[in-house]
Protein backbone atom coordinates (compact mmCIF):
# COMPACT_ATOMS: atom_id res chain seq x y z
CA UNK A 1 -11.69 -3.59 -28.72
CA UNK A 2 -10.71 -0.49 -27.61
CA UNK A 3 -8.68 1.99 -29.46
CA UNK A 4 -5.10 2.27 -28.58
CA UNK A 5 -4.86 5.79 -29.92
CA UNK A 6 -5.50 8.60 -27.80
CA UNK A 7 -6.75 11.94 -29.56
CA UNK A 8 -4.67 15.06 -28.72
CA UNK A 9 -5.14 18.22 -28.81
CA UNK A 10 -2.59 20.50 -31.27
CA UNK A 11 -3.82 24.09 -31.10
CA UNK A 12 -6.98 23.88 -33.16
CA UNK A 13 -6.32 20.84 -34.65
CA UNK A 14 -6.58 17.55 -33.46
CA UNK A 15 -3.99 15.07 -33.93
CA UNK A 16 -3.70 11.00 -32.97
CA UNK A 17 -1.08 9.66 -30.73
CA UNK A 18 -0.31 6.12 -29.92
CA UNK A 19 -0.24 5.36 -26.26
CA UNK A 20 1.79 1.89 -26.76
CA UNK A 21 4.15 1.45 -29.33
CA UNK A 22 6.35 -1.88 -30.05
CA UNK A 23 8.95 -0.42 -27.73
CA UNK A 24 7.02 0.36 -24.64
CA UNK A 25 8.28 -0.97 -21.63
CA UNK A 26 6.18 -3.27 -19.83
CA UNK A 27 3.41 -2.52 -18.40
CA UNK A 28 3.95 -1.20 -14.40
CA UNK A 29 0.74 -2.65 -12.57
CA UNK A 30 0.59 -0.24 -10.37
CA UNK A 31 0.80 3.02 -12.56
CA UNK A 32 -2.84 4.44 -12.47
CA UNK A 33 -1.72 6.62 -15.48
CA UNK A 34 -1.09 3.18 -17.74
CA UNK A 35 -5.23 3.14 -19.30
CA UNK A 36 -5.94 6.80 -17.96
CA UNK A 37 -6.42 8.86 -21.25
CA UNK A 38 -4.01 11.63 -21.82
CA UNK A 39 -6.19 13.99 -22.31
CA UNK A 40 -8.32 13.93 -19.68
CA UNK A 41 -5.01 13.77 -17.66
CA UNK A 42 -4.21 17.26 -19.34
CA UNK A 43 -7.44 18.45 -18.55
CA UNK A 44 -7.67 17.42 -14.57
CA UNK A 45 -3.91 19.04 -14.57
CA UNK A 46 -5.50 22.25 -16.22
CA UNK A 47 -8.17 22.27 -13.37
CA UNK A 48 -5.69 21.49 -10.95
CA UNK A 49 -7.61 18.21 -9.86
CA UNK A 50 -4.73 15.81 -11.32
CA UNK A 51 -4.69 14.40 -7.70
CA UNK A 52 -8.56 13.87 -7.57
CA UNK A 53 -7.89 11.89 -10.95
CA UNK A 54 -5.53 10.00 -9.99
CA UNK A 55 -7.55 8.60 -6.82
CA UNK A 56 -10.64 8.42 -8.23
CA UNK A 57 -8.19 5.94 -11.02
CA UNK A 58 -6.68 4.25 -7.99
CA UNK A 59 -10.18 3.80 -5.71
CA UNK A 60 -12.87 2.80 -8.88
CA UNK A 61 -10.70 1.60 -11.89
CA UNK A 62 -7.75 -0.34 -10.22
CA UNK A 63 -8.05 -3.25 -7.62
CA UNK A 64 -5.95 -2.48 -4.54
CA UNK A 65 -3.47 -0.60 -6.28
CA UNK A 66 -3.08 -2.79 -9.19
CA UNK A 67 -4.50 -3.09 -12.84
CA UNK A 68 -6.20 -6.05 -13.33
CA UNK A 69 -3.84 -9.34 -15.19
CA UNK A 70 -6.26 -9.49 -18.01
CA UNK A 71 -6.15 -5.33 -18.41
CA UNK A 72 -1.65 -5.68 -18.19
CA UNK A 73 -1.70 -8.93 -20.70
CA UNK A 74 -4.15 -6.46 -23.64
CA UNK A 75 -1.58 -4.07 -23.52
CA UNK A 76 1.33 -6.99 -23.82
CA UNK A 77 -0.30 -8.52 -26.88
CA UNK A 78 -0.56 -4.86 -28.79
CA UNK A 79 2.62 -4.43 -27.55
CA UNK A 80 3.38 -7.93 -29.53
CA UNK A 81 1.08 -7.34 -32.31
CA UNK A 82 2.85 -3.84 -32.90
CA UNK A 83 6.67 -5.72 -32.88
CA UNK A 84 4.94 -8.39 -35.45
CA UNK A 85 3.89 -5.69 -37.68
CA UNK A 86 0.16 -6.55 -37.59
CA UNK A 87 -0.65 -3.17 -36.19
């Protein structure tokens, strides 16, 4: 399973932050930035290729615009999972 913490970076020092919480709103099927890691978001921003991410999300990771059910019903369940208290 993957990881549902994404690492950030804090100065020099690396810190974890959760990308879903028990209060995230659901999932938008067609936001390309819903599974795209935060940091390499940051990164393609820094390079000033944030648009060249975000197509290259939309043409090879996404099917015609959307996130796949299976990928938007993961996130639901460790949405769940996180309300529950069993992560």
């Amino acid at each position: 399973m993957y990881g549902i913490r994404k690492a950030m970076e804090n100065g020099k020092h690396e810190c974890y932050q959760s990308d879903t919480t028990a209060d995230s709103p659901d999932p938008n099927p067609a936001d390309p930035w819903l599974f795209t890691d935060p940091q390499a978001r940051i990164i393609y921003q820094i390079q000033d290729r944030l648009g060249q991410l975000e197509e290259d999300v939309c043409t090879y990771v996404m099917a015609q615009g959307q996130w796949a059910q299976e990928d938007l019903e993961c996130k639901c369940e460790i949405q769940r999972l996180l309300r529950e208290g069993l992560l």
